[in-house]
C-alpha atoms as a PDB file:
ATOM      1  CA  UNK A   1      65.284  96.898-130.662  1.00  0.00           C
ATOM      2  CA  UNK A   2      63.142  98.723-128.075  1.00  0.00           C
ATOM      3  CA  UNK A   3      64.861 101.758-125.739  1.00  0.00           C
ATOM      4  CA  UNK A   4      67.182  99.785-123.643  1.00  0.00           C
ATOM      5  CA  UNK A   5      66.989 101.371-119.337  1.00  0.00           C
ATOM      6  CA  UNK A   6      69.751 100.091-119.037  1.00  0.00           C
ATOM      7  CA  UNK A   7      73.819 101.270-120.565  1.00  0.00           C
ATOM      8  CA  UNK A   8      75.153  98.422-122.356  1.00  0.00           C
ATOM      9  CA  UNK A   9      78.855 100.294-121.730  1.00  0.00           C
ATOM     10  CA  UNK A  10      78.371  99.528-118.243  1.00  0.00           C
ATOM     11  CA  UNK A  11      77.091  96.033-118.868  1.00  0.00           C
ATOM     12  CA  UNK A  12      80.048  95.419-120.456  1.00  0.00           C
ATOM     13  CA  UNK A  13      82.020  96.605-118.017  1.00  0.00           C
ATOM     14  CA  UNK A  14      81.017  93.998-115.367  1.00  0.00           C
ATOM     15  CA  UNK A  15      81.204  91.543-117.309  1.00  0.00           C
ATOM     16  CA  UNK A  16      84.705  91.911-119.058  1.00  0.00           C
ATOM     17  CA  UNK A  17      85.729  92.533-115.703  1.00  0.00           C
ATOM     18  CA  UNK A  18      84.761  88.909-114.778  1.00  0.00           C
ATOM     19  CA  UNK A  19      85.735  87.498-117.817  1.00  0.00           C
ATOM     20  CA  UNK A  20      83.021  87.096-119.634  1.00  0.00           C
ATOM     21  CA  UNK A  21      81.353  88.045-122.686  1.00  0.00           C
ATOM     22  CA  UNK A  22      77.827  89.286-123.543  1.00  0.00           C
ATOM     23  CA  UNK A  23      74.990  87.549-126.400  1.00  0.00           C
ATOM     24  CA  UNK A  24      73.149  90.523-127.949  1.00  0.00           C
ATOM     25  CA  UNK A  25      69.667  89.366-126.518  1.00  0.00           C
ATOM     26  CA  UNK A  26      71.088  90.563-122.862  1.00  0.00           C
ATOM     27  CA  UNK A  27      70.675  93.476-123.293  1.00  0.00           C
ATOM     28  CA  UNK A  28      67.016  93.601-124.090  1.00  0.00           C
ATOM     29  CA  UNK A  29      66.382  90.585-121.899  1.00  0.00           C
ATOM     30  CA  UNK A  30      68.128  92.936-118.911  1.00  0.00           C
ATOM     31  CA  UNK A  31      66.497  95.973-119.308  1.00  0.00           C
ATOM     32  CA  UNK A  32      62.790  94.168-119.180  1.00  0.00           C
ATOM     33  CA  UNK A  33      63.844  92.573-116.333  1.00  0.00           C
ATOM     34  CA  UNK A  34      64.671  96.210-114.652  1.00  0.00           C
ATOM     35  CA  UNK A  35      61.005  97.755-116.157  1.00  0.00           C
ATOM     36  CA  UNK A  36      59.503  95.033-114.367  1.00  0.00           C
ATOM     37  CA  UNK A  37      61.432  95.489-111.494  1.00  0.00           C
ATOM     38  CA  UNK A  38      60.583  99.424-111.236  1.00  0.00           C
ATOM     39  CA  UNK A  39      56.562  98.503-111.671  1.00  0.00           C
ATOM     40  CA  UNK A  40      56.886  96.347-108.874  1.00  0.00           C
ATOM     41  CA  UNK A  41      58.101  99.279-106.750  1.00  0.00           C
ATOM     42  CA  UNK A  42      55.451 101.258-108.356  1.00  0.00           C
ATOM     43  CA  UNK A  43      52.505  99.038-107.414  1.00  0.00           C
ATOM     44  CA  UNK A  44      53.986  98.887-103.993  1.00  0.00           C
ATOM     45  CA  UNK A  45      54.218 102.418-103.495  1.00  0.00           C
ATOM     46  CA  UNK A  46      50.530 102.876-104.643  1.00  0.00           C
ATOM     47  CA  UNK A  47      49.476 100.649-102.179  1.00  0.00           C
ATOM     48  CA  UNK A  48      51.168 102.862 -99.925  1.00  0.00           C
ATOM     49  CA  UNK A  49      49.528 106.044-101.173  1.00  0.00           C
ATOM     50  CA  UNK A  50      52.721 107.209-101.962  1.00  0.00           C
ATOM     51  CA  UNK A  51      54.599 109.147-105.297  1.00  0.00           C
ATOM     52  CA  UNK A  52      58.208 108.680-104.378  1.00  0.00           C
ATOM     53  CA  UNK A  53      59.907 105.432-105.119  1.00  0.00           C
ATOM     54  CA  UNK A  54      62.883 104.475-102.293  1.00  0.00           C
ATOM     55  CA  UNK A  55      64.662 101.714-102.250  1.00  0.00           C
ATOM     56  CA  UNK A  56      62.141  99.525 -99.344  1.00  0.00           C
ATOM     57  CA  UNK A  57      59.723  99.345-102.982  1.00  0.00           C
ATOM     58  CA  UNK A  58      62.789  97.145-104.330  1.00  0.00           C
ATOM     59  CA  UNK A  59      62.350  94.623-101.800  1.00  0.00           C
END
């Protein structure tokens, strides 16, 4: 399994909160979803000239 970005603890968390429980390819599944998600902001800030990502790149 790769380096997850995400902490499963907290993963777990929300969902035992709500009830439910979690398939071991989440995890994985979650955290490319949030590396995709930061080089979107990335691109978006380099279109902007810009080295700091804020939250407008998440948009």
């Amino acid at each position: 399994m790769p380096e997850l970005l995400i902490y499963k603890s907290k993963v777990q968390e929300i969902a035992k909160r709500e009830g439910f429980r979690i398939a071991s390819d989440f995890y994985e599944a979650l955290s490319k979803k949030v590396e995709e998600l930061i080089m979107r902001a990335i691109e978006k800030a380099r279109a902007e000239n810009k080295k700091t990502l804020s939250a407008k790149y998440l948009e």
